[in-house]
PDB file of N, CA and C in Angstrom:
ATOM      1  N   UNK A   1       0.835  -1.181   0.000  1.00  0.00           N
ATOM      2  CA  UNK A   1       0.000   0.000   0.000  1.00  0.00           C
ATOM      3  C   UNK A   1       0.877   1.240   0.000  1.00  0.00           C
ATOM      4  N   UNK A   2       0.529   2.346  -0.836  1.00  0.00           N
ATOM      5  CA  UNK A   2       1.410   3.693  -0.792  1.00  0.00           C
ATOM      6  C   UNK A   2       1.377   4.209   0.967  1.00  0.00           C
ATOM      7  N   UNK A   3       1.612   4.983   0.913  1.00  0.00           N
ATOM      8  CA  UNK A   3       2.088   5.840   1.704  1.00  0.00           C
ATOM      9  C   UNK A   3       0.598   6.635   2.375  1.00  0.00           C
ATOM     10  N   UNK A   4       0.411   6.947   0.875  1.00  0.00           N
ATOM     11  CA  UNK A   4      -0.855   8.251   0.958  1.00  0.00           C
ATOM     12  C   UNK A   4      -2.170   7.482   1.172  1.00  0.00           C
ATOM     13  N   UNK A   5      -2.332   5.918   1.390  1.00  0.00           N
ATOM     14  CA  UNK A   5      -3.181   5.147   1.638  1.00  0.00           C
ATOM     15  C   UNK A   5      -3.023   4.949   3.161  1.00  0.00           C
ATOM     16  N   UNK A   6      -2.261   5.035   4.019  1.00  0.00           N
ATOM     17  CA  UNK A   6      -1.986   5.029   5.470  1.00  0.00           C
ATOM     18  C   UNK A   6      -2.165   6.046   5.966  1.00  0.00           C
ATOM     19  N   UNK A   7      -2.039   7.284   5.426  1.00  0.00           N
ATOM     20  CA  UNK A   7      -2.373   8.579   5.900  1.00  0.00           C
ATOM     21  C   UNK A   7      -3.537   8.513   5.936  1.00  0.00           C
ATOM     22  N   UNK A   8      -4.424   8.465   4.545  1.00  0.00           N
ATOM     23  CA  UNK A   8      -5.659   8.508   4.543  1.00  0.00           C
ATOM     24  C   UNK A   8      -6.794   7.798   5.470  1.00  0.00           C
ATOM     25  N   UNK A   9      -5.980   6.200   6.024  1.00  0.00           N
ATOM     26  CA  UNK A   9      -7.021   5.411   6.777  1.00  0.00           C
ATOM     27  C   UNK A   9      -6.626   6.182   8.367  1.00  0.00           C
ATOM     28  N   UNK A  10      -5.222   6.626   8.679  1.00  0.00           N
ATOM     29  CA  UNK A  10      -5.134   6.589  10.053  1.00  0.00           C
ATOM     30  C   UNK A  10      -5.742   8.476  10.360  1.00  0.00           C
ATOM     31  N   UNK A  11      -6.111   8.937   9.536  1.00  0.00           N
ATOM     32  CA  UNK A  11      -6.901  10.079   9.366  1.00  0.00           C
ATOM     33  C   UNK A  11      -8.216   9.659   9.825  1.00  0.00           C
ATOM     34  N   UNK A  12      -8.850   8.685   8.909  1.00  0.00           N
ATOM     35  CA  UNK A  12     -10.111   8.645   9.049  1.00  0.00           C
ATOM     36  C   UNK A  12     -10.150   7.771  10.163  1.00  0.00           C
ATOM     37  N   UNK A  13      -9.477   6.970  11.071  1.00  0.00           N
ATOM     38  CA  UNK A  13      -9.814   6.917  12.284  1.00  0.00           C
ATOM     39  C   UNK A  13      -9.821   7.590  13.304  1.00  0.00           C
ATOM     40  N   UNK A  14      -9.023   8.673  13.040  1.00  0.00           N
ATOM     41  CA  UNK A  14      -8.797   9.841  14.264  1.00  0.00           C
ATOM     42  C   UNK A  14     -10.460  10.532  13.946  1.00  0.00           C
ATOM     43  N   UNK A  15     -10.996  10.881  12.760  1.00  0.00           N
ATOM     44  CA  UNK A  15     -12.041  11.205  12.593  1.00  0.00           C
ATOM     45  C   UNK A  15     -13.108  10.505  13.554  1.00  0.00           C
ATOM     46  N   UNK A  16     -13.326   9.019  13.311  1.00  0.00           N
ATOM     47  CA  UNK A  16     -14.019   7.989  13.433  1.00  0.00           C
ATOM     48  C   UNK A  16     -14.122   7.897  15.006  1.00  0.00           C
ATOM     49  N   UNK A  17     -12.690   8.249  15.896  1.00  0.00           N
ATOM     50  CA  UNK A  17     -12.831   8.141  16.776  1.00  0.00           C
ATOM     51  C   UNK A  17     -12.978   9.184  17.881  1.00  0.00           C
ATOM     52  N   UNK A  18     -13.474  10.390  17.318  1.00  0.00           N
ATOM     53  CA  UNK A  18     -13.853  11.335  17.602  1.00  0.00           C
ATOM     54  C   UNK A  18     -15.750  11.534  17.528  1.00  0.00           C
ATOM     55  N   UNK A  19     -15.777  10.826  16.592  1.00  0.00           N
ATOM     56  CA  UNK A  19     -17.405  10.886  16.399  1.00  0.00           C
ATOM     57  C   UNK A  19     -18.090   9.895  17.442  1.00  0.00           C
ATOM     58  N   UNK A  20     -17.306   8.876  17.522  1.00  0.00           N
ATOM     59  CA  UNK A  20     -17.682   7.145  18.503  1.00  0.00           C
ATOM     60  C   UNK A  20     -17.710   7.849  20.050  1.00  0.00           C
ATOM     61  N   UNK A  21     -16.355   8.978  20.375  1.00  0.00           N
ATOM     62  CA  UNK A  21     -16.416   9.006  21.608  1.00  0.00           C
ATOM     63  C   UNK A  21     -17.437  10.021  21.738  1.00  0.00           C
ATOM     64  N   UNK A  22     -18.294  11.121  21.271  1.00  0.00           N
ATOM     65  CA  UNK A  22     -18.870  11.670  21.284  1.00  0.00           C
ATOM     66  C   UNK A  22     -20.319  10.696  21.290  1.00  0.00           C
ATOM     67  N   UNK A  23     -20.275   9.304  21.106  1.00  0.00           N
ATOM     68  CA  UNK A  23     -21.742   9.015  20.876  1.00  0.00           C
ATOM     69  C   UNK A  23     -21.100   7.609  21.667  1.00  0.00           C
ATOM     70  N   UNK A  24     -20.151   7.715  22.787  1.00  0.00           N
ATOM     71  CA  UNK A  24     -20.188   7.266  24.067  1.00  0.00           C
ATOM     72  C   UNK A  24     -19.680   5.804  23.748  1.00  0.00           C
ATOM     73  N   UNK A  25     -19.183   5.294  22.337  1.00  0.00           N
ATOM     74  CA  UNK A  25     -18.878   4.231  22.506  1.00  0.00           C
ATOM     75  C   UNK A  25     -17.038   4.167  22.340  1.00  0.00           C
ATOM     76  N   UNK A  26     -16.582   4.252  23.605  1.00  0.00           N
ATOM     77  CA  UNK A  26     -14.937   4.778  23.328  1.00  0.00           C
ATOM     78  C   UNK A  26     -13.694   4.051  23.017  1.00  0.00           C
ATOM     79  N   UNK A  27     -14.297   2.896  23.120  1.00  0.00           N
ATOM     80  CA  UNK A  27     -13.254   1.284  22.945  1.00  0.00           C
ATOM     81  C   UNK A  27     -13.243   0.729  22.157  1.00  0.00           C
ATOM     82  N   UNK A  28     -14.160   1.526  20.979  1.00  0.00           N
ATOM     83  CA  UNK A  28     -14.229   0.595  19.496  1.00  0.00           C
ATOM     84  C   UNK A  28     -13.492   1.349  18.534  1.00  0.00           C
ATOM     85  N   UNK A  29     -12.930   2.458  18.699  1.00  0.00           N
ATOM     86  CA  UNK A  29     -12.380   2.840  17.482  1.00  0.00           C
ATOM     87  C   UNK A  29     -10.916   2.518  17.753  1.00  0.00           C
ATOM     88  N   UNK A  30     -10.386   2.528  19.109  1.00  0.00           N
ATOM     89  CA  UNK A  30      -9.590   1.760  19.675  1.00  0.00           C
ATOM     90  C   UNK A  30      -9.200  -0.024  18.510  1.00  0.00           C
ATOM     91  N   UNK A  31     -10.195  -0.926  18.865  1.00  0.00           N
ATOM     92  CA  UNK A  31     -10.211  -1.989  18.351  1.00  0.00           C
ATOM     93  C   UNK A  31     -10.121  -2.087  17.017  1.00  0.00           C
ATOM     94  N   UNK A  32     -10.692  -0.870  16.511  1.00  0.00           N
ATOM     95  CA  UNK A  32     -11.242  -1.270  14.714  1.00  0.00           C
ATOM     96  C   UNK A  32      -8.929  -0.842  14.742  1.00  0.00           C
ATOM     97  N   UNK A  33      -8.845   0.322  14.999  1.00  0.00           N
ATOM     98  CA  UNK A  33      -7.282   1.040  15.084  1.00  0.00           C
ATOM     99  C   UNK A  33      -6.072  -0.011  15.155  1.00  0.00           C
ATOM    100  N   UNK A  34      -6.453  -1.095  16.352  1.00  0.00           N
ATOM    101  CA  UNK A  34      -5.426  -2.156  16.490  1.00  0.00           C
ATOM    102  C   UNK A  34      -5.537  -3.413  15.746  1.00  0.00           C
ATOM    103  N   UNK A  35      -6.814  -3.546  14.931  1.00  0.00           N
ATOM    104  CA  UNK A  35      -6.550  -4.729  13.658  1.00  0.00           C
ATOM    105  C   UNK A  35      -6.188  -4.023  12.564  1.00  0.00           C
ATOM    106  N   UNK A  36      -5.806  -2.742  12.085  1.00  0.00           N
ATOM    107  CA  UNK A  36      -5.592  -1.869  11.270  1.00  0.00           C
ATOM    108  C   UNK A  36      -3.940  -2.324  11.535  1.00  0.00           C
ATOM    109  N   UNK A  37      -3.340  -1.822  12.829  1.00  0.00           N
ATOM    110  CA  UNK A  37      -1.648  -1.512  12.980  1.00  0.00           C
ATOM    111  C   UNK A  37      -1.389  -3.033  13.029  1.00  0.00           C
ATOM    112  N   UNK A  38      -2.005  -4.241  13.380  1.00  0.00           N
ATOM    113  CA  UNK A  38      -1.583  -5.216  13.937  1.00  0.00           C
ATOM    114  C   UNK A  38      -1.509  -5.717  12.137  1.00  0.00           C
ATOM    115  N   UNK A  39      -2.583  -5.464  11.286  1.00  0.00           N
ATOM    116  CA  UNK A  39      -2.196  -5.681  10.014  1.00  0.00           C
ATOM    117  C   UNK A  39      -1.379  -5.667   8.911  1.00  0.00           C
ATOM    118  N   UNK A  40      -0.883  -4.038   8.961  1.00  0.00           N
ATOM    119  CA  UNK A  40       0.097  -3.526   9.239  1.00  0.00           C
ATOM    120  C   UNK A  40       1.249  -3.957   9.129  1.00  0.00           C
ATOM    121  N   UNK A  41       1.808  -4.056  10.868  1.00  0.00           N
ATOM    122  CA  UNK A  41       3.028  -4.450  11.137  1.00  0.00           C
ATOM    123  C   UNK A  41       2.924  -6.091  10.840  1.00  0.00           C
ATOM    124  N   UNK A  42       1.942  -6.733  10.412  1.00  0.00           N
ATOM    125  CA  UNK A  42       2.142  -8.111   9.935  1.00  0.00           C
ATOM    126  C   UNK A  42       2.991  -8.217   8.855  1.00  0.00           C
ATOM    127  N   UNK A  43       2.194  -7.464   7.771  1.00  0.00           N
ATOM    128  CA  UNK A  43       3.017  -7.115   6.496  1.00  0.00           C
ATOM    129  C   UNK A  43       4.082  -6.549   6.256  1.00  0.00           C
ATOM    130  N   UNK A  44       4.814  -5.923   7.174  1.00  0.00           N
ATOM    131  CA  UNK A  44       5.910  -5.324   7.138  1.00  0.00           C
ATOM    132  C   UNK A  44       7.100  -6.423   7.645  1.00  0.00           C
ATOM    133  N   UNK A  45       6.663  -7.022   8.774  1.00  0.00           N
ATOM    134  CA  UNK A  45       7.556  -8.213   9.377  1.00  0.00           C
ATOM    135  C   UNK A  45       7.542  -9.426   7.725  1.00  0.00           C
ATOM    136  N   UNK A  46       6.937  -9.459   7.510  1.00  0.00           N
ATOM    137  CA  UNK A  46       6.507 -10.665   6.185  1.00  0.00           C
ATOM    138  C   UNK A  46       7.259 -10.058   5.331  1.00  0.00           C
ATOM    139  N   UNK A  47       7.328  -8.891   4.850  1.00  0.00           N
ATOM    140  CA  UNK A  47       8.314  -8.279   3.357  1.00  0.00           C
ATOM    141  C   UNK A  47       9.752  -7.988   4.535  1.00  0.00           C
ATOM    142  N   UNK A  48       9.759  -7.865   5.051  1.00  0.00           N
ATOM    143  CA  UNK A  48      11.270  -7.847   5.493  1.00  0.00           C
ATOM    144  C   UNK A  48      11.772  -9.293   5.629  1.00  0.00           C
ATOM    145  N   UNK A  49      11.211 -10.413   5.832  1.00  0.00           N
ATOM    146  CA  UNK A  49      11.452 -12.080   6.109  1.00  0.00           C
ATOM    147  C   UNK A  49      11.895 -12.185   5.002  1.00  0.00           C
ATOM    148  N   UNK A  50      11.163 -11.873   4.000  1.00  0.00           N
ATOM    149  CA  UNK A  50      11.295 -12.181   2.374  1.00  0.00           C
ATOM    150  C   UNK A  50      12.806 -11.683   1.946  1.00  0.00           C
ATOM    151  N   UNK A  51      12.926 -10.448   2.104  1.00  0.00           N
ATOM    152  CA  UNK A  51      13.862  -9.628   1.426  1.00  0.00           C
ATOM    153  C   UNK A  51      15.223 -10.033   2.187  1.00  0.00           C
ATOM    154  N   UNK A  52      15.122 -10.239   3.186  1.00  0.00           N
ATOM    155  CA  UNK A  52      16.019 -11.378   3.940  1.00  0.00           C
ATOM    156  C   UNK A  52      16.917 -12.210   3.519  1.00  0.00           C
ATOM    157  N   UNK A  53      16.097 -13.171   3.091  1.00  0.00           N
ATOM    158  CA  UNK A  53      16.373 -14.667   2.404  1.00  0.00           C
ATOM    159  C   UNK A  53      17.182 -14.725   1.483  1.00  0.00           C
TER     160      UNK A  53
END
């Protein structure tokens, strides 16, 4: 994924999680945020294994 595709999603969760805590639900934008980075840093550990080898 570019660059300008990570900006764009970790934008729209700061958005996302501004609207959630305002409508009292404060631990989910949290969750949606950490299968986002945990995804992420999956793929990054995986292309560095590769490039490794």
């Amino acid at each position: 994924m570019p660059k300008s595709a990570h900006y764009i999603i970790i934008i729209l969760c700061i958005i996302l999680t501004v609207f959630l805590y305002n409508q009292a639900f404060g631990a989910v934008p949290f969750l949606i945020l950490s299968f986002y980075l945990f995804y992420f840093g999956w793929t990054q550990i995986r292309s560095r294994k590769k490039n490794s080898r």
